[in-house]
Protein backbone atom coordinates (compact mmCIF):
# COMPACT_ATOMS: atom_id res chain seq x y z
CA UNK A 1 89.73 39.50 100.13
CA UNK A 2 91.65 38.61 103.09
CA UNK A 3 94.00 40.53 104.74
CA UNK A 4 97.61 38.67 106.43
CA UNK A 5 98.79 40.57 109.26
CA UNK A 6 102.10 40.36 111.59
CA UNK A 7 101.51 42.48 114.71
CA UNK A 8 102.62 42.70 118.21
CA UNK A 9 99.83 42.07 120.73
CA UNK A 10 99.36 41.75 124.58
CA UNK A 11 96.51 38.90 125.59
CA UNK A 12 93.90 41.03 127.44
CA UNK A 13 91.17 38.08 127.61
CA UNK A 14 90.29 34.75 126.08
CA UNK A 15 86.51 33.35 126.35
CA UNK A 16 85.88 29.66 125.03
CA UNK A 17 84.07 29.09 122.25
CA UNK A 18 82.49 25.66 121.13
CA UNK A 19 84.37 22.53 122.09
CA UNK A 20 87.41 23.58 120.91
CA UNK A 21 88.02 26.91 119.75
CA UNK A 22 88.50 30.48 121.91
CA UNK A 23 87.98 33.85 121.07
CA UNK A 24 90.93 36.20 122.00
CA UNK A 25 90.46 39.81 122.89
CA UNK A 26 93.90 41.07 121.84
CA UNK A 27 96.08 44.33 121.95
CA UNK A 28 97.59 45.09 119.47
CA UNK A 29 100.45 47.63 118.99
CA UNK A 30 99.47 48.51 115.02
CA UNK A 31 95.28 48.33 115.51
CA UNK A 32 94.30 48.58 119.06
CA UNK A 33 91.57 46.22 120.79
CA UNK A 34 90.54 43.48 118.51
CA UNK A 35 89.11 40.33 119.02
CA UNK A 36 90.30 37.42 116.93
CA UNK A 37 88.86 33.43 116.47
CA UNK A 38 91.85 30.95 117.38
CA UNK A 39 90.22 27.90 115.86
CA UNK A 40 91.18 24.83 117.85
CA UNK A 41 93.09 26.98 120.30
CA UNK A 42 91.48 24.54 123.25
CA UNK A 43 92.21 21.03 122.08
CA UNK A 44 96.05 21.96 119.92
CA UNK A 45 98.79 21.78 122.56
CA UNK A 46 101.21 22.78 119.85
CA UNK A 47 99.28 25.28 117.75
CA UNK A 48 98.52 27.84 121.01
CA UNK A 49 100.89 26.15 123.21
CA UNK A 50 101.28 28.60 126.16
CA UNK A 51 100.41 31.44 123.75
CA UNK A 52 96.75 32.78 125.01
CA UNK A 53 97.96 33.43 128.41
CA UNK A 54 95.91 36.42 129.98
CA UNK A 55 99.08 39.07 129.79
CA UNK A 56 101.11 37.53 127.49
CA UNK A 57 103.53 39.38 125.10
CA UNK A 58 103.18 38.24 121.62
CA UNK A 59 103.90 38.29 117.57
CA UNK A 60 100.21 37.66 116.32
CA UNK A 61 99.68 35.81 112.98
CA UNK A 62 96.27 37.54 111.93
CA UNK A 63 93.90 37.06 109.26
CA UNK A 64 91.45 40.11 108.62
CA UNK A 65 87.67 39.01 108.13
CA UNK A 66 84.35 40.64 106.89
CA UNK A 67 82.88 41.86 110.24
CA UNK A 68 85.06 42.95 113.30
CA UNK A 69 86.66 39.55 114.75
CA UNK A 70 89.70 38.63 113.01
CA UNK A 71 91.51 34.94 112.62
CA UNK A 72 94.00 34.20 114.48
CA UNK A 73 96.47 31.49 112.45
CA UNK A 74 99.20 31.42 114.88
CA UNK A 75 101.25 33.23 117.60
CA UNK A 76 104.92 33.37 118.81
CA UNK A 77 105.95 34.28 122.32
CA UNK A 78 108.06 37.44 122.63
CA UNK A 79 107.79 37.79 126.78
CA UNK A 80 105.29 35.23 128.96
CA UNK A 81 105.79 37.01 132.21
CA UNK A 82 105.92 33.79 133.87
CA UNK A 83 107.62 35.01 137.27
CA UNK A 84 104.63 36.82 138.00
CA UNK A 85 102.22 34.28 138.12
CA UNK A 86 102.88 32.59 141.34
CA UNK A 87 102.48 35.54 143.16
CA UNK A 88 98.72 36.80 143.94
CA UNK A 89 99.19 40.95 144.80
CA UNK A 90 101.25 40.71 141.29
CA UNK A 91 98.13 38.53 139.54
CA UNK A 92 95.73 40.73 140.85
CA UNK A 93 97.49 44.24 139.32
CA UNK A 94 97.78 42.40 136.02
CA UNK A 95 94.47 41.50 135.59
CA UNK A 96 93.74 44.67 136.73
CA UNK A 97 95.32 46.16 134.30
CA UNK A 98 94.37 44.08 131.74
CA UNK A 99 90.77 44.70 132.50
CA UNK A 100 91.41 48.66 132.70
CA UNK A 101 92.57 48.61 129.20
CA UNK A 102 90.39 46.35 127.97
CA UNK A 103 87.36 48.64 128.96
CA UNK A 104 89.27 51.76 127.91
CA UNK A 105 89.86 51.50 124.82
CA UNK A 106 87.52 50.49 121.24
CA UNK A 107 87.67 48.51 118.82
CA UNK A 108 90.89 49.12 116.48
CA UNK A 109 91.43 52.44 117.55
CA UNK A 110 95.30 52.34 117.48
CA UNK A 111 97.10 53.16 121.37
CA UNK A 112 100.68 52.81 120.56
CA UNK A 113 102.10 54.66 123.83
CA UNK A 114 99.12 52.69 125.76
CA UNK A 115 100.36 49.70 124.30
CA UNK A 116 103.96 50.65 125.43
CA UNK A 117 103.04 51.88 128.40
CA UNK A 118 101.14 48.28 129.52
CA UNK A 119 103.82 46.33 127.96
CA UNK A 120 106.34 47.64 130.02
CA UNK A 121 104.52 48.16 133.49
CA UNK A 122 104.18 44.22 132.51
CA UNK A 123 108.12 43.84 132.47
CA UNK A 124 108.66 46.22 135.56
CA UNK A 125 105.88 43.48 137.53
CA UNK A 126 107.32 40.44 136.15
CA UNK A 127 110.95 41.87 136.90
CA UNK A 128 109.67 42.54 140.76
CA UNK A 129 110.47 46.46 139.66
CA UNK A 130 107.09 47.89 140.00
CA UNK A 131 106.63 49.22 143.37
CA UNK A 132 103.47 50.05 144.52
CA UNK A 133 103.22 54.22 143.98
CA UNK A 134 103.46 52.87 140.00
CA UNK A 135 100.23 51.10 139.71
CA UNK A 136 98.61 54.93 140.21
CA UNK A 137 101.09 56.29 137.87
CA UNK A 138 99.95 53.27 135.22
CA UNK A 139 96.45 54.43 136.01
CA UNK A 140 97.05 57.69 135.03
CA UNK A 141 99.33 57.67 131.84
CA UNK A 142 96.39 54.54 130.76
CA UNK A 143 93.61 57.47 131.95
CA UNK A 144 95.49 60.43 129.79
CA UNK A 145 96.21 58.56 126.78
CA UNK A 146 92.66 57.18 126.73
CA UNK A 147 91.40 60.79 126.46
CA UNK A 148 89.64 60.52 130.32
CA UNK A 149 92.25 62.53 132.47
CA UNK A 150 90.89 63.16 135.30
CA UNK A 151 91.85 67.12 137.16
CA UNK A 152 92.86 67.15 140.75
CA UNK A 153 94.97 70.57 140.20
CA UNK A 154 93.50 73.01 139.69
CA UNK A 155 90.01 73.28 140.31
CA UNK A 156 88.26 71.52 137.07
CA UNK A 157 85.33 74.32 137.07
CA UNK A 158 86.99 77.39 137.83
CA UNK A 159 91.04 76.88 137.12
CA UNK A 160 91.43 78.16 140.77
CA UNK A 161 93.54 76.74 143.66
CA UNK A 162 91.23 73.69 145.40
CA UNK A 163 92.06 74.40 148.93
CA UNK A 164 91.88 73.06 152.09
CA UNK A 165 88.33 71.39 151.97
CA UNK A 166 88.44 70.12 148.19
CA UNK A 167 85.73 68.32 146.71
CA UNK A 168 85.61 65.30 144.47
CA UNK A 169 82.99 65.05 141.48
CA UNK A 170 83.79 62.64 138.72
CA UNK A 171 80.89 64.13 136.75
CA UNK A 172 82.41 67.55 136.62
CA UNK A 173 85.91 66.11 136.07
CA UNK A 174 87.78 65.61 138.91
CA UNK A 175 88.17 67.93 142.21
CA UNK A 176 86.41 71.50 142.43
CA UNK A 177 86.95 74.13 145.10
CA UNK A 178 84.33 74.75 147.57
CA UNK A 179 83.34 77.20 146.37
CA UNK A 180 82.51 75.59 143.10
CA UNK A 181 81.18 72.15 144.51
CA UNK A 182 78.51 74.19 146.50
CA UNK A 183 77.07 75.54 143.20
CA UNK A 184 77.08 71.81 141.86
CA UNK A 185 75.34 68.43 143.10
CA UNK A 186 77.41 65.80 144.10
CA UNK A 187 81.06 65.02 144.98
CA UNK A 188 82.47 63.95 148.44
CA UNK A 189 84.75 65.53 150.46
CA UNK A 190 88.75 64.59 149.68
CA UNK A 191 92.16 65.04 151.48
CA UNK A 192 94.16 67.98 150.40
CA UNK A 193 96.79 65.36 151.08
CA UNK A 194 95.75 63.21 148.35
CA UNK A 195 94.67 65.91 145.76
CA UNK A 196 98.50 66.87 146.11
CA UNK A 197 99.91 63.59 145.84
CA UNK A 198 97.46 62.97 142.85
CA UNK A 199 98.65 65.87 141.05
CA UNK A 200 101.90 65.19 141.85
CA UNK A 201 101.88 62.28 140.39
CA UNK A 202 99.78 63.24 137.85
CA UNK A 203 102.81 65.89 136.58
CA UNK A 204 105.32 63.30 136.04
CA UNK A 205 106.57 63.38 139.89
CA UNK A 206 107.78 59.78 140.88
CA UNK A 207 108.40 59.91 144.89
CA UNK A 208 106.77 57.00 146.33
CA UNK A 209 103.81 58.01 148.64
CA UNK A 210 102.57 56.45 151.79
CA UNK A 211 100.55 53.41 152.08
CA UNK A 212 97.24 55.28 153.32
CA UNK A 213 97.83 58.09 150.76
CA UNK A 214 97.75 55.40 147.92
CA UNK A 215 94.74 53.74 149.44
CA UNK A 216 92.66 57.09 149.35
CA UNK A 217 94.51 57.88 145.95
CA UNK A 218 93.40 54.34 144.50
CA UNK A 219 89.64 55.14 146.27
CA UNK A 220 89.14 58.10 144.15
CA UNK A 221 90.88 56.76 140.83
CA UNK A 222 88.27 53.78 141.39
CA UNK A 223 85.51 56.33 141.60
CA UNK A 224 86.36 57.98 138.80
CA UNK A 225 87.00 55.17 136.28
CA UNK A 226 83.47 53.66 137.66
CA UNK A 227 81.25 56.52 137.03
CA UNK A 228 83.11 57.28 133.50
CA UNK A 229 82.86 52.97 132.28
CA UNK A 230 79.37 52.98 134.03
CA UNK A 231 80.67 49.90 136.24
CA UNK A 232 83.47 49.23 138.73
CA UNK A 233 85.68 46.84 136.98
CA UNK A 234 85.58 43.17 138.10
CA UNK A 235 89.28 42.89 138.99
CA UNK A 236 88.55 45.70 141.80
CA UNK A 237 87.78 43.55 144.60
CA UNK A 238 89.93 40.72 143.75
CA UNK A 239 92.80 43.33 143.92
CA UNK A 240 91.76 44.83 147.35
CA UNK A 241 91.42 40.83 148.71
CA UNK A 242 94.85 40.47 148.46
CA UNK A 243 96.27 43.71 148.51
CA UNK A 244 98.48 45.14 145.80
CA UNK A 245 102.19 46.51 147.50
């Protein structure tokens, strides 16, 4: 028996299908990441119109199916984010950040503070109110609530102070001491600078931090999520090209 469902849901991806017909990845405030079949989506200017939008805020019409893509009967625009989209640093951090979630999270595994927490970085970017320092702070609310928090303070061995010559390992969780990262193989050395600023950031601390301190920040953060998703995310480069302050 199928299933009617009203939910809100964010447009993370769309992939045609067929001559005329798309699947959506969606997500969705009541059931996570799903992926639903908008039938015609490609040929109906009226149906869709404007709708499947990579980013787009909407109230999804959905039809629950035997197996794990649902139907997708129709969709009403609550935000588009239009103003952002003739602006490449602000494409770039939305696809970005589209991408991040998208490989984050599974399959109807509900995120509601995820899904609030991307809706409204969304609003901040289309309102021109997200300055750069928030783009780490996105990364590491989307990090926490995804269960993958990575530990720059203390030590993520030992629980003791990192020091002066801190190490990063993303396969022992995040920064170790020297003393620990010479019992352990692998990591690269980090700036105490960053660690701080990291951790900072990391406890809810909102000061805006210099333009090489985020580019080191962003280095390790792109580290991290790499080794824990098994691949740097596609949107990485295209973000770096064009810069994202």
């Amino acid at each position: 028996m199928s299933l009617a469902i009203v939910d809100e849901a964010l447009v993370l991806s769309t992939i045609d299908y067929g001559e005329a017909d798309r699947i959506v990845t969606l997500f969705t405030r009541g059931r996570g990441r799903l992926s639903a079949f908008a039938a015609g989506a490609r040929k109906s200017k009226r149906r869709f119109a404007g709708a499947l939008e990579a980013g787009t805020h909407l109230r999804a019409q959905l039809v629950e199916r035997r197996g794990e893509v649902f139907r997708l009967d129709g969709a009403d625009i609550v935000q588009s984010f239009h103003r952002l989209r003739d602006d490449l640093p602000r494409i770039a951090r939305l696809m970005y950040c589209l991408e991040l979630i998208r490989e984050l999270t599974r399959d109807q595994e509900p995120h509601t503070q995820l899904f609030d927490g991307l809706r409204d970085y969304l609003q901040k970017l289309d309102a021109k109110e997200a300055g750069p320092t928030s783009l780490l702070l996105f990364e590491l609310d989307a990090l926490a609530q995804a269960g993958f928090m990575p530990s720059f303070a203390p030590c993520a061995l030992c629980g003791e102070p990192t020091g002066e010559r801190p190490r990063f390992d993303p396969s022992h969780g995040g920064v170790l001491c020297l003393p620990c990262s010479t019992r352990v193989a692998g990591g690269f050395p980090v700036s105490a600078q960053v660690v701080e600023a990291l951790s900072r950031l990391q406890a809810g601390e909102r000061t805006p931090l210099p333009a090489e301190t985020r580019a080191r920040a962003r280095e390790l953060l792109n580290v991290f999520i790499a080794h824990h998703l098994g691949r740097k995310l596609n949107s990485v480069d295209f973000m770096e090209q064009v810069g994202t302050d």
